[in-house]
PDB file of N, CA and C in Angstrom:
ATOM      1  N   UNK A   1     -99.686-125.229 123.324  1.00  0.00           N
ATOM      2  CA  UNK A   1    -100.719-124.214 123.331  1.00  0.00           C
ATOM      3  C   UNK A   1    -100.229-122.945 124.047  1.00  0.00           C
ATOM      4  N   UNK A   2     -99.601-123.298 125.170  1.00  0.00           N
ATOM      5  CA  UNK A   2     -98.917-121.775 126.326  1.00  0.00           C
ATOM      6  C   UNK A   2     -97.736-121.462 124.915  1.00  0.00           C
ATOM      7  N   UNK A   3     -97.449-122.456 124.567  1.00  0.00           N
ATOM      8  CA  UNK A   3     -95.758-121.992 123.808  1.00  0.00           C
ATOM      9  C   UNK A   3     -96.861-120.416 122.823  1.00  0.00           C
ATOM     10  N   UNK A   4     -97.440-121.007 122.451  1.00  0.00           N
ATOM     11  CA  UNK A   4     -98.108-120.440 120.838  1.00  0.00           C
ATOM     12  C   UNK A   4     -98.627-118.930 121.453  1.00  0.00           C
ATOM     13  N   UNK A   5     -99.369-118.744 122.415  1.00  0.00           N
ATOM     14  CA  UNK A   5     -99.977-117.808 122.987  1.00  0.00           C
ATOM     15  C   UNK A   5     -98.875-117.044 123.801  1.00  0.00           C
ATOM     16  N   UNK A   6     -97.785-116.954 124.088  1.00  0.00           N
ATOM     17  CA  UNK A   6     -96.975-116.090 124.754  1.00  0.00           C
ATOM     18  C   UNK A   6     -96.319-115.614 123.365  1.00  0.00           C
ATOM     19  N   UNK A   7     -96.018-116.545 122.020  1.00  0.00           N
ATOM     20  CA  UNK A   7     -94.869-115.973 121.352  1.00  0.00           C
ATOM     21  C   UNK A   7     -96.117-115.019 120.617  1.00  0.00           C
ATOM     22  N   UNK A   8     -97.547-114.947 120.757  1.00  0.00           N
ATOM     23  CA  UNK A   8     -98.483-113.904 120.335  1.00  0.00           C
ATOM     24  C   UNK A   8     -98.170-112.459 121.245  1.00  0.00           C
ATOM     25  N   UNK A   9     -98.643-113.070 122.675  1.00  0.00           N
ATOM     26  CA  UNK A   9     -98.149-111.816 123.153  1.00  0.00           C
ATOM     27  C   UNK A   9     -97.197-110.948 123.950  1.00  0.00           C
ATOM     28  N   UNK A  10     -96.044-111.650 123.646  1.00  0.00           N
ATOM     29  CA  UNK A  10     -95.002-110.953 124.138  1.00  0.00           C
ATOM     30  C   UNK A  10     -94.727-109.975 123.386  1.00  0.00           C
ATOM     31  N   UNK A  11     -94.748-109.680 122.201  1.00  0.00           N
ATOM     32  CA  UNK A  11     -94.307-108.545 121.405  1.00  0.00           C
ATOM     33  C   UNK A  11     -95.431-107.313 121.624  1.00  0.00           C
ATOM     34  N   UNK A  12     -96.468-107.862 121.901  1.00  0.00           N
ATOM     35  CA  UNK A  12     -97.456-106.730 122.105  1.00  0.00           C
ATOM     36  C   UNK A  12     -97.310-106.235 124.052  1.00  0.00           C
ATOM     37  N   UNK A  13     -96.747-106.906 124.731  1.00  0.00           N
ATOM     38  CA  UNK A  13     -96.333-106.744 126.047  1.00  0.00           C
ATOM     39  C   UNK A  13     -94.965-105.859 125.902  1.00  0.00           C
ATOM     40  N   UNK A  14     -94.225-106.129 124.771  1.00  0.00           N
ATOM     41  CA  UNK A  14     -92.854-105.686 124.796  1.00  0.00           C
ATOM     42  C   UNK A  14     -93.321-103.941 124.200  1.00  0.00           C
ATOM     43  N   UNK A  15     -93.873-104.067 123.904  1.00  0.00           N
ATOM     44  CA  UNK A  15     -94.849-102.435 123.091  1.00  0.00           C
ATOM     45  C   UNK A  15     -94.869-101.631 124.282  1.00  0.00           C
ATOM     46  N   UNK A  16     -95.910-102.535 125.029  1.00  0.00           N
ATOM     47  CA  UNK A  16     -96.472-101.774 126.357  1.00  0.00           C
ATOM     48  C   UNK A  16     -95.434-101.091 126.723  1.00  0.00           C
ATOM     49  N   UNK A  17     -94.359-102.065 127.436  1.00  0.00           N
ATOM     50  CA  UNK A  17     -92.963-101.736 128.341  1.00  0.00           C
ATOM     51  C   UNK A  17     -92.103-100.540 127.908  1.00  0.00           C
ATOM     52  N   UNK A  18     -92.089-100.018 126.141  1.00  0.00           N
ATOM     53  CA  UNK A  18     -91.728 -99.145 125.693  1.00  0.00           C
ATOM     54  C   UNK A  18     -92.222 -98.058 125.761  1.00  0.00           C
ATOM     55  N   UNK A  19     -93.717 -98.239 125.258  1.00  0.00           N
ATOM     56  CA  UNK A  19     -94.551 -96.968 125.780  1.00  0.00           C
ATOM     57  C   UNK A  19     -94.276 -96.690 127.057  1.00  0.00           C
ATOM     58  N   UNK A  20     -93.999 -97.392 128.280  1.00  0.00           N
ATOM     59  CA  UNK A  20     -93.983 -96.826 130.028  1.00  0.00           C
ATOM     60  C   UNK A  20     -92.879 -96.374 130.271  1.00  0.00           C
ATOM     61  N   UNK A  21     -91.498 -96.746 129.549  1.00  0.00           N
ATOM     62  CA  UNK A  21     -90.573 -96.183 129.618  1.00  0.00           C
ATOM     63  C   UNK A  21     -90.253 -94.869 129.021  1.00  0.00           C
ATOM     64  N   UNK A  22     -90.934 -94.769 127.790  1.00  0.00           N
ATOM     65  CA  UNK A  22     -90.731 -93.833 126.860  1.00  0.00           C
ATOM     66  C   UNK A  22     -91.430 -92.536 127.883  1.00  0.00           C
ATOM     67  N   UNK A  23     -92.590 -92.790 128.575  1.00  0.00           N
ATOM     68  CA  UNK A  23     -93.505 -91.877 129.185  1.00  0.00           C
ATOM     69  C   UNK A  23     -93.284 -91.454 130.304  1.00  0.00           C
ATOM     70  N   UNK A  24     -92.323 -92.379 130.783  1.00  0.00           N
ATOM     71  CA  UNK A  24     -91.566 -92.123 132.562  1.00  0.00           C
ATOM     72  C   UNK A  24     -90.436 -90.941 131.765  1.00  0.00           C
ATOM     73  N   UNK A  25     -89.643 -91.587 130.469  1.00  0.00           N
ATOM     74  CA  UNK A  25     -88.551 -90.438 130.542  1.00  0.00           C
ATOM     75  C   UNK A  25     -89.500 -89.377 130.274  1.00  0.00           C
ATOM     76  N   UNK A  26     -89.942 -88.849 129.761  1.00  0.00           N
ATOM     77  CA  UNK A  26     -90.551 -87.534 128.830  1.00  0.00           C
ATOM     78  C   UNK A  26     -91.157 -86.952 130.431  1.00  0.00           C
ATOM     79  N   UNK A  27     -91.850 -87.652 130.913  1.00  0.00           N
ATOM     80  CA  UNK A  27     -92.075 -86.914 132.059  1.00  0.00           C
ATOM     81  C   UNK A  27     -90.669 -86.176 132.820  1.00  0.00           C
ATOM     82  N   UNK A  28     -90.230 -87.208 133.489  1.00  0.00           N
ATOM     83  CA  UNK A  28     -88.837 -86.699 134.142  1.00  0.00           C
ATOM     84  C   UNK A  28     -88.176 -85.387 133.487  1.00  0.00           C
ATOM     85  N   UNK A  29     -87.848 -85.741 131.961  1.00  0.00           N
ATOM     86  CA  UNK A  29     -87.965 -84.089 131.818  1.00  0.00           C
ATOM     87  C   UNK A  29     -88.069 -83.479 131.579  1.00  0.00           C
ATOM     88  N   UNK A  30     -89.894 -83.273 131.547  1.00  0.00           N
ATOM     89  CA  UNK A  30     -90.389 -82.129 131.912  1.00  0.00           C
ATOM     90  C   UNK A  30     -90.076 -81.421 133.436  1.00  0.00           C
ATOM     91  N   UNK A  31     -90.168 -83.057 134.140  1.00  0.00           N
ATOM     92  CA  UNK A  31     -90.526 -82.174 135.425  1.00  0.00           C
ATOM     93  C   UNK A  31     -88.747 -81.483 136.126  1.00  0.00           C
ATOM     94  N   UNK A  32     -87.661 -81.757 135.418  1.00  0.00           N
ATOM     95  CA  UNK A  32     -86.480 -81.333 135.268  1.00  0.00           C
ATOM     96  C   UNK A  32     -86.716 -79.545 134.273  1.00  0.00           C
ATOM     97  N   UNK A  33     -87.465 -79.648 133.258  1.00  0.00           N
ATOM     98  CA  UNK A  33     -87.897 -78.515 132.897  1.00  0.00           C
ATOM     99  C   UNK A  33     -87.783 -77.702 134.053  1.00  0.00           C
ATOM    100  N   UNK A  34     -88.944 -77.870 134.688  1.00  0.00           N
ATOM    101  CA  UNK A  34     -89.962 -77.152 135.743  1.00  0.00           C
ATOM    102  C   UNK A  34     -88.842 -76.575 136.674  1.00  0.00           C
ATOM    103  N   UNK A  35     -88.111 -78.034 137.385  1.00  0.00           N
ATOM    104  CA  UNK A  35     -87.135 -77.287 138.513  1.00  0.00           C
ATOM    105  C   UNK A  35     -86.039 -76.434 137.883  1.00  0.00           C
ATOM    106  N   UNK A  36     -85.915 -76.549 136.665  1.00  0.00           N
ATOM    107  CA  UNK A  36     -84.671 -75.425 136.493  1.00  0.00           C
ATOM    108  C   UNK A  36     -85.231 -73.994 136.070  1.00  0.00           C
ATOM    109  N   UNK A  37     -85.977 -74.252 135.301  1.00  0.00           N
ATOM    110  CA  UNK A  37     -87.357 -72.569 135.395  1.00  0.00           C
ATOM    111  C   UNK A  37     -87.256 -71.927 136.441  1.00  0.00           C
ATOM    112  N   UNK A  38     -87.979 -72.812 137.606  1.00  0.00           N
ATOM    113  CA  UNK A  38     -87.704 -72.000 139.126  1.00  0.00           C
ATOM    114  C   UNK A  38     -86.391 -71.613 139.539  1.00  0.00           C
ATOM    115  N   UNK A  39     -85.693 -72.616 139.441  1.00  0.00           N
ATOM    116  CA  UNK A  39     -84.469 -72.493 139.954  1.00  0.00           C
ATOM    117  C   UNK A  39     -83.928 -70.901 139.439  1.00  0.00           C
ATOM    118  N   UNK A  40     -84.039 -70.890 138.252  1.00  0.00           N
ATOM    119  CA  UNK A  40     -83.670 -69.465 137.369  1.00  0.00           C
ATOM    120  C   UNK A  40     -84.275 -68.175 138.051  1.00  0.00           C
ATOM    121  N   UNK A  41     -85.581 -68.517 137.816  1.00  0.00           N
ATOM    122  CA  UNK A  41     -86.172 -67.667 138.457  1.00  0.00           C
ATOM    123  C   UNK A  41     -86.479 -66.802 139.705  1.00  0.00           C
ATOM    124  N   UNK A  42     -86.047 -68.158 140.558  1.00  0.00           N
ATOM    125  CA  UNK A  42     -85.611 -67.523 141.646  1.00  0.00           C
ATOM    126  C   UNK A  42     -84.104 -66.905 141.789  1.00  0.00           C
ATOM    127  N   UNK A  43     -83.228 -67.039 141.341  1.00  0.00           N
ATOM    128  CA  UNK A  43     -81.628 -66.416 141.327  1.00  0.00           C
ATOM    129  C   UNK A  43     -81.907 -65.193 140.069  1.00  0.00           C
ATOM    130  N   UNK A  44     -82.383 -65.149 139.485  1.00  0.00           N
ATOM    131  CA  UNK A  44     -82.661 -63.977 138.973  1.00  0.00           C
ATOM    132  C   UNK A  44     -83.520 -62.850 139.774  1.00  0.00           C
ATOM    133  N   UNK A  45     -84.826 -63.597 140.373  1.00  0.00           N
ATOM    134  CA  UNK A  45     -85.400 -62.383 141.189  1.00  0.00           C
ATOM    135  C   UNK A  45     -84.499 -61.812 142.570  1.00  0.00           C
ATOM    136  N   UNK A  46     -83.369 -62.763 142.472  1.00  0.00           N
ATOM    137  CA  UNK A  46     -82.370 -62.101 143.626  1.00  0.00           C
ATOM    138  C   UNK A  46     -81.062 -61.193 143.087  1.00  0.00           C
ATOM    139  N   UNK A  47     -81.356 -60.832 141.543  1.00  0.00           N
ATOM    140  CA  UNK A  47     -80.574 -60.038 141.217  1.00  0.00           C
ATOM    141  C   UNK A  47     -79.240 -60.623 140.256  1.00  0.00           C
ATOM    142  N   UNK A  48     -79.161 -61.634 140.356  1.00  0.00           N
ATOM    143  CA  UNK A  48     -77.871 -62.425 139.691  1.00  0.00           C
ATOM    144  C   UNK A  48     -77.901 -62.386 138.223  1.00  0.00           C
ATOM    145  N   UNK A  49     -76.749 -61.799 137.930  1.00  0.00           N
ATOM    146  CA  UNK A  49     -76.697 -61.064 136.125  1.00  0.00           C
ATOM    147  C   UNK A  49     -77.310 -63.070 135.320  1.00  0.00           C
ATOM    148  N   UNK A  50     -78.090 -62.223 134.264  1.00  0.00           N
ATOM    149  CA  UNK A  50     -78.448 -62.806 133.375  1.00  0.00           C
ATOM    150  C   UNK A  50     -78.030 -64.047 132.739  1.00  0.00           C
ATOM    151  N   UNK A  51     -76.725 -63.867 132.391  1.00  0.00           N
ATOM    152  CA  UNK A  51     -75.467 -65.381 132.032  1.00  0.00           C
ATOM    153  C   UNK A  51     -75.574 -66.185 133.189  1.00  0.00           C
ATOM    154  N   UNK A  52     -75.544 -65.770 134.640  1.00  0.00           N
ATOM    155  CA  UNK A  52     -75.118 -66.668 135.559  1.00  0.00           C
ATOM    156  C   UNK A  52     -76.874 -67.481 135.507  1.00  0.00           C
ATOM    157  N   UNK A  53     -77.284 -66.862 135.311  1.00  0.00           N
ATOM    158  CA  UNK A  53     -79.394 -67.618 135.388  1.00  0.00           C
ATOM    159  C   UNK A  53     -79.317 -68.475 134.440  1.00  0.00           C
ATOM    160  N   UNK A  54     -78.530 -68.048 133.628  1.00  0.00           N
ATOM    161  CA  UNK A  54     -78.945 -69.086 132.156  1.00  0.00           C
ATOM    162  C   UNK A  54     -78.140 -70.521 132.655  1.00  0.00           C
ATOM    163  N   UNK A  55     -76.720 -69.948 132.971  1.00  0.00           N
ATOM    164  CA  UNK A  55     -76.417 -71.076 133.187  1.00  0.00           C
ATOM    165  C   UNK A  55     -76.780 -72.332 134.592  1.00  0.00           C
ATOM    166  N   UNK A  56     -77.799 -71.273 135.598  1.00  0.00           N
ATOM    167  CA  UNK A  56     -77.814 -72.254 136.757  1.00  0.00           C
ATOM    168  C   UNK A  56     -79.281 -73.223 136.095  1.00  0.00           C
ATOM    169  N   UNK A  57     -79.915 -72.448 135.077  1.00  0.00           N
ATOM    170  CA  UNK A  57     -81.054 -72.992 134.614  1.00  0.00           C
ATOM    171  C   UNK A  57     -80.703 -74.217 133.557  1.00  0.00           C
ATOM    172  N   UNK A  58     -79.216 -74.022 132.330  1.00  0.00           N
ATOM    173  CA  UNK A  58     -79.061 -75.122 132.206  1.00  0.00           C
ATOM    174  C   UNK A  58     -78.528 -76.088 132.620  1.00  0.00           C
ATOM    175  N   UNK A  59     -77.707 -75.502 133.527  1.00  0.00           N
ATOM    176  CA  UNK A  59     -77.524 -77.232 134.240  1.00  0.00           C
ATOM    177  C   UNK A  59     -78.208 -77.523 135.261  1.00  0.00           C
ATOM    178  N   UNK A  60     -79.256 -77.455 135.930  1.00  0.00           N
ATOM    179  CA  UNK A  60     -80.594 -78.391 135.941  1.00  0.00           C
ATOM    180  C   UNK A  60     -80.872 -78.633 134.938  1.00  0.00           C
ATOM    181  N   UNK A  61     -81.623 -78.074 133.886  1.00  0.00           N
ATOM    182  CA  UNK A  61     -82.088 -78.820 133.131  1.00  0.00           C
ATOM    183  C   UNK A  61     -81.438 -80.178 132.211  1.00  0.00           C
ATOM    184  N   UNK A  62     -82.394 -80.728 131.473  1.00  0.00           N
ATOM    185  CA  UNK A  62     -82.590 -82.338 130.637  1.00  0.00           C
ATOM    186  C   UNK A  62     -80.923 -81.679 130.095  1.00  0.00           C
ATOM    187  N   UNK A  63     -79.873 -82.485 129.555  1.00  0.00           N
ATOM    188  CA  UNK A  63     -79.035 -82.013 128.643  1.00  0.00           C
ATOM    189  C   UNK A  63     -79.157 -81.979 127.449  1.00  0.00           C
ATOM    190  N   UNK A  64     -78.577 -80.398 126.982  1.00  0.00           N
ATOM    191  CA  UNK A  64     -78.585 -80.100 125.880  1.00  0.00           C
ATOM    192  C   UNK A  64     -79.669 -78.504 125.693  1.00  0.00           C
ATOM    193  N   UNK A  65     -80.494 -78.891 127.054  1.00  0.00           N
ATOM    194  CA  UNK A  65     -81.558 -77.649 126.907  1.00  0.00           C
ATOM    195  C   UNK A  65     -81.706 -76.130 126.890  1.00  0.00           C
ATOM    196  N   UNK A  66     -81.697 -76.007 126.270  1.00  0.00           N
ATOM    197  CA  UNK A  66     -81.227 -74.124 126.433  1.00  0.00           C
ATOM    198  C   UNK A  66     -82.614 -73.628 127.035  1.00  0.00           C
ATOM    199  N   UNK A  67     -81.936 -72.192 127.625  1.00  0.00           N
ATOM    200  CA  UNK A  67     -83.007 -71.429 128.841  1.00  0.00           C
ATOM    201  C   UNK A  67     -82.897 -69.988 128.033  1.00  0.00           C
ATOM    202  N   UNK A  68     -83.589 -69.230 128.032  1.00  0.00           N
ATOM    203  CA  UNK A  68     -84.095 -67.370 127.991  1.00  0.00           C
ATOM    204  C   UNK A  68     -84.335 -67.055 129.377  1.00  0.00           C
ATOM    205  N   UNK A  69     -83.989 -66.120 129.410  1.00  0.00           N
ATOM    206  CA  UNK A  69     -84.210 -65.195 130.557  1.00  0.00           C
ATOM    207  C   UNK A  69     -84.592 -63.807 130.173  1.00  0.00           C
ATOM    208  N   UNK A  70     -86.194 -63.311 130.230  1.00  0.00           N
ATOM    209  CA  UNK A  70     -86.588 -62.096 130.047  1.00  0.00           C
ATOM    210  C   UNK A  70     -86.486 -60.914 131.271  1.00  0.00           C
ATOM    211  N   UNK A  71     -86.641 -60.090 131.668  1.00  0.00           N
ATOM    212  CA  UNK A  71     -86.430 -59.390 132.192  1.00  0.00           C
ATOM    213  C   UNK A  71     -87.861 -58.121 131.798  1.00  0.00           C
ATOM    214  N   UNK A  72     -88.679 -57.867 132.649  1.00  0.00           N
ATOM    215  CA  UNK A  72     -89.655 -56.583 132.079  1.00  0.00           C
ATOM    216  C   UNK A  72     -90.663 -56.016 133.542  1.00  0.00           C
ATOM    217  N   UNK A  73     -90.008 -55.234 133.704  1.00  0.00           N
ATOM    218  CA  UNK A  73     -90.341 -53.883 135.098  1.00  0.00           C
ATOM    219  C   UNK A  73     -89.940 -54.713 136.436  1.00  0.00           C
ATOM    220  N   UNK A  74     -91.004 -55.164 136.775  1.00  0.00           N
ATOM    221  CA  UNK A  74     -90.402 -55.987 138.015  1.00  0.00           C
ATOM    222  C   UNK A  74     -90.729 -57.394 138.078  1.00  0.00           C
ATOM    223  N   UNK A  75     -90.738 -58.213 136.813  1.00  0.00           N
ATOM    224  CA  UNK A  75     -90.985 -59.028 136.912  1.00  0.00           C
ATOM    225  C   UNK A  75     -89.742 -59.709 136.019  1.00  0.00           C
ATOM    226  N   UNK A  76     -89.230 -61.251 136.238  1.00  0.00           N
ATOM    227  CA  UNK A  76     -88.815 -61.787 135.503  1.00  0.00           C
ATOM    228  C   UNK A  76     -88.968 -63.094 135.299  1.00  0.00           C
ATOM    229  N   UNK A  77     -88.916 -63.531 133.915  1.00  0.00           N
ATOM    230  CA  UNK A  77     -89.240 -64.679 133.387  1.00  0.00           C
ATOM    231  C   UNK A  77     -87.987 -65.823 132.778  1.00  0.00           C
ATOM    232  N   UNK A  78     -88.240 -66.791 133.095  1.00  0.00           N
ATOM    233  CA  UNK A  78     -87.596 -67.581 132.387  1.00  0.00           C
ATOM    234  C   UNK A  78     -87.962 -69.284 131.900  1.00  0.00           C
ATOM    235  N   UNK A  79     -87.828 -69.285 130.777  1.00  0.00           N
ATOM    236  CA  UNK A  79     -88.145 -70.709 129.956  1.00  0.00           C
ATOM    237  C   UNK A  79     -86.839 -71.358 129.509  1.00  0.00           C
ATOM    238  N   UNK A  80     -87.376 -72.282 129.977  1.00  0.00           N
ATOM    239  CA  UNK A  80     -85.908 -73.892 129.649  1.00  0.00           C
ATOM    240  C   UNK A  80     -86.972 -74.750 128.551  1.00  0.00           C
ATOM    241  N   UNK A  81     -85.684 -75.061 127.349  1.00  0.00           N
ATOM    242  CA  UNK A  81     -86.772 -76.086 126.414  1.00  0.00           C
ATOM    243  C   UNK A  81     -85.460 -76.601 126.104  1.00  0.00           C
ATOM    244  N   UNK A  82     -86.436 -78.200 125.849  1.00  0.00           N
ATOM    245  CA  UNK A  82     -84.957 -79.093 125.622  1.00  0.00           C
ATOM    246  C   UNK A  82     -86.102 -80.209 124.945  1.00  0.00           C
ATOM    247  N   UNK A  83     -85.062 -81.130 124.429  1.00  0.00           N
ATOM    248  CA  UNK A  83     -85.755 -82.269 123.628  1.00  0.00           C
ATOM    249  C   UNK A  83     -85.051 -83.677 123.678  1.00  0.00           C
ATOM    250  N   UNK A  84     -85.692 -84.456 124.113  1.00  0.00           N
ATOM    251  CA  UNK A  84     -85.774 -85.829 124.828  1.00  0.00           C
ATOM    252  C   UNK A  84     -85.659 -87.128 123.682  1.00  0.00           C
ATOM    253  N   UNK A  85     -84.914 -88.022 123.718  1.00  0.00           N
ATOM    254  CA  UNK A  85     -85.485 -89.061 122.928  1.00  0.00           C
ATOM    255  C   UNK A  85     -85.862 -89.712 124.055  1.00  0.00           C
ATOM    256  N   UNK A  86     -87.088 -90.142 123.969  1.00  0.00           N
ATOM    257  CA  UNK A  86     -87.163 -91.146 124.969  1.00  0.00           C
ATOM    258  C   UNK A  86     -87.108 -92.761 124.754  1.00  0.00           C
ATOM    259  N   UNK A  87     -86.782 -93.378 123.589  1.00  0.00           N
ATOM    260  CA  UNK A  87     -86.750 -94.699 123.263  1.00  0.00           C
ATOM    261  C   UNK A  87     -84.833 -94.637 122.737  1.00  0.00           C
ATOM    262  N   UNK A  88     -84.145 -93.547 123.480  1.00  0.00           N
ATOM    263  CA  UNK A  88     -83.110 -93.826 123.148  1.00  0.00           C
ATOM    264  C   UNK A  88     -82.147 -93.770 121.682  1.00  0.00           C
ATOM    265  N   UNK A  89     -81.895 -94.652 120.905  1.00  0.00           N
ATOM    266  CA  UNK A  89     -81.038 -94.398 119.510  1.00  0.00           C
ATOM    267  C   UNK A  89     -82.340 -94.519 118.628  1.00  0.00           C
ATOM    268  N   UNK A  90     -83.626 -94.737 118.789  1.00  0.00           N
ATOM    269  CA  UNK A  90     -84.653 -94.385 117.708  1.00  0.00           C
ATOM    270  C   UNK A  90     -84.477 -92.701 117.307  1.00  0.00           C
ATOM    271  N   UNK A  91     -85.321 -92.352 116.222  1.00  0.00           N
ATOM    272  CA  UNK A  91     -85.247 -91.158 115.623  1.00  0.00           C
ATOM    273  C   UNK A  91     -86.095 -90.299 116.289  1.00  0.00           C
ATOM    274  N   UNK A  92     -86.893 -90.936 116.582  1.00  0.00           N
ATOM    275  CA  UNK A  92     -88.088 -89.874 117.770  1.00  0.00           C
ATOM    276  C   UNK A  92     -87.479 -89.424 119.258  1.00  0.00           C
ATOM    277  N   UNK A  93     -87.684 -87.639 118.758  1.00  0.00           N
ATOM    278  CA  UNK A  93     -88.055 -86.844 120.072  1.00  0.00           C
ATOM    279  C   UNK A  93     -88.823 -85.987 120.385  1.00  0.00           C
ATOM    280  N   UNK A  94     -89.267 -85.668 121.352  1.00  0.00           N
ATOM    281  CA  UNK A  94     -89.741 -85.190 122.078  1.00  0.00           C
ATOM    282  C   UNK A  94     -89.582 -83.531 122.673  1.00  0.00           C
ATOM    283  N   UNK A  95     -90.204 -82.656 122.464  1.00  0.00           N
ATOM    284  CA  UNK A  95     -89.747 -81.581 123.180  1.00  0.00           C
ATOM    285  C   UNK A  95     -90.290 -81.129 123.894  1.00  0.00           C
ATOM    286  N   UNK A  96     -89.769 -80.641 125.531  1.00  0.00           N
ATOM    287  CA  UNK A  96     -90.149 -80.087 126.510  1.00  0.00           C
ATOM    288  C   UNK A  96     -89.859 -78.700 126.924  1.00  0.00           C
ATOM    289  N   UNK A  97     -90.988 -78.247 127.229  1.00  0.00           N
ATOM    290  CA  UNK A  97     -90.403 -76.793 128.446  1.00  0.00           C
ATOM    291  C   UNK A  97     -91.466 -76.312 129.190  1.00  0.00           C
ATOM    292  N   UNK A  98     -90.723 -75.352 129.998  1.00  0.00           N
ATOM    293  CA  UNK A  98     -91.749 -75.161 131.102  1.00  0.00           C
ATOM    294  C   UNK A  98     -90.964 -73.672 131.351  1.00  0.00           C
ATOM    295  N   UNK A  99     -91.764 -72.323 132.048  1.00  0.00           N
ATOM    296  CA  UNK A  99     -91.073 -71.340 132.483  1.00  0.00           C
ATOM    297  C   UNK A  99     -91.740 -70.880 133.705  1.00  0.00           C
ATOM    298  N   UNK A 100     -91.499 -70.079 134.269  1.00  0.00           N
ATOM    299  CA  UNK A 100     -91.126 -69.712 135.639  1.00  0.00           C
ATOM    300  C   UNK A 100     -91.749 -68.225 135.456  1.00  0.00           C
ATOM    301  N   UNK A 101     -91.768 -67.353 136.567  1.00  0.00           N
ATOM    302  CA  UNK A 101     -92.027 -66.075 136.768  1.00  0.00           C
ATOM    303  C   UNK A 101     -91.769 -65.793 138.037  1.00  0.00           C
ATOM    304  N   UNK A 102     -91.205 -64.571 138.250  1.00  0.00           N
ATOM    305  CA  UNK A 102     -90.752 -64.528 139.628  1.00  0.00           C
ATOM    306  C   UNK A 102     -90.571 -63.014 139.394  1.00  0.00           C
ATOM    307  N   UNK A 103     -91.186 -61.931 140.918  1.00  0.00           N
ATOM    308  CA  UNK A 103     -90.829 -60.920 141.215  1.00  0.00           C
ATOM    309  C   UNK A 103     -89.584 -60.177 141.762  1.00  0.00           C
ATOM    310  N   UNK A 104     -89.127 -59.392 141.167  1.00  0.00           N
ATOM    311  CA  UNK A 104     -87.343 -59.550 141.462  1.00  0.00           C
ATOM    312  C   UNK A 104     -87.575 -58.706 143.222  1.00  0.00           C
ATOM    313  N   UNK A 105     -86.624 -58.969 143.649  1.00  0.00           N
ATOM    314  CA  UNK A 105     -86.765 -58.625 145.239  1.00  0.00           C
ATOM    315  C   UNK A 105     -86.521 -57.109 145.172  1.00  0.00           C
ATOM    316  N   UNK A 106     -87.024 -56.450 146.413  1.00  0.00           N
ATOM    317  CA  UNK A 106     -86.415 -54.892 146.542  1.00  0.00           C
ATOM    318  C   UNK A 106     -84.996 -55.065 146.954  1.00  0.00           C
ATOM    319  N   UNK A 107     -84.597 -54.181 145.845  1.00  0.00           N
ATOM    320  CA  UNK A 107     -82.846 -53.872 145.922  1.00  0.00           C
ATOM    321  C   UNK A 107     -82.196 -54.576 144.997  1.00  0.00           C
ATOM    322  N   UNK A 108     -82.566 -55.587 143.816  1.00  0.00           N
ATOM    323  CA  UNK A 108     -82.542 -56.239 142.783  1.00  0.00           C
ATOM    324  C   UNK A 108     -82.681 -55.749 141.951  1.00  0.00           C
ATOM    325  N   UNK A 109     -80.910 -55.282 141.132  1.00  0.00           N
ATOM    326  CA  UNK A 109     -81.219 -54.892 140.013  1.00  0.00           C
ATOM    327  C   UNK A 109     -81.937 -55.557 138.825  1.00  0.00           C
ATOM    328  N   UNK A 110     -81.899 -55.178 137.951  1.00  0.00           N
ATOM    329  CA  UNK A 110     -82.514 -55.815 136.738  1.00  0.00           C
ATOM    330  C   UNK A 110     -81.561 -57.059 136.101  1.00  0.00           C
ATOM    331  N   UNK A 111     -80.540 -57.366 136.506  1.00  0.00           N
ATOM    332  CA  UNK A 111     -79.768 -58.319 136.412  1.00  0.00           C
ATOM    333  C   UNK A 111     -79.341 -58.264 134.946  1.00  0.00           C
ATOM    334  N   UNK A 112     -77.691 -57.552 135.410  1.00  0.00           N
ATOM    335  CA  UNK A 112     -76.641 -57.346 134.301  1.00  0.00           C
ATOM    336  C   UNK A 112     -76.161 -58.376 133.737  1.00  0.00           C
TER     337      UNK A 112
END
């Protein structure tokens, strides 16, 4: 009777365990999104040319994720988007991003 009722629900337990994993990665990175946005954002509002932001923004970020960096009066922006499988060699992903805003400091150029 236990034999019959576990081989019912283990596969529907084994579901669950995918969904929590799948939902822990996708979170993580987003929230890897998030810190490399700032991260950008802040080394840009300190003036640091444009290429060097992109690149401190993608490597924080998820791999593979590409970043923009806008630039407009005294403000600057930047968005990291990247896309996740989270179940691994399945075909499904996921895409994340998140961006940042940050006031560039006095004496900060517009970042060459």
């Amino acid at each position: 009777m236990v034999t019959a009722e576990t081989a019912v629900v283990l596969p529907v337990l084994l579901l669950v365990l995918a969904g929590a994993v799948a939902a822990v990665t996708v979170v993580g990175a987003q929230l890897r999104c998030v810190d490399a946005a700032a991260e950008g954002a802040r080394a840009a509002a300190r003036g640091e040319p444009v290429a060097v932001v992109a690149g401190w923004a993608e490597r924080a970020a998820p791999d593979g994720a590409r970043s923009s960096v806008t630039v407009q009066g005294e403000e600057v922006r930047v968005r990291v988007t990247g896309e996740v499988a989270p179940l691994g060699p399945l075909p499904w992903r996921v895409t994340v991003s998140a961006g940042a805003v940050a006031r560039l400091e006095p004496g900060a150029g517009a970042g060459g």
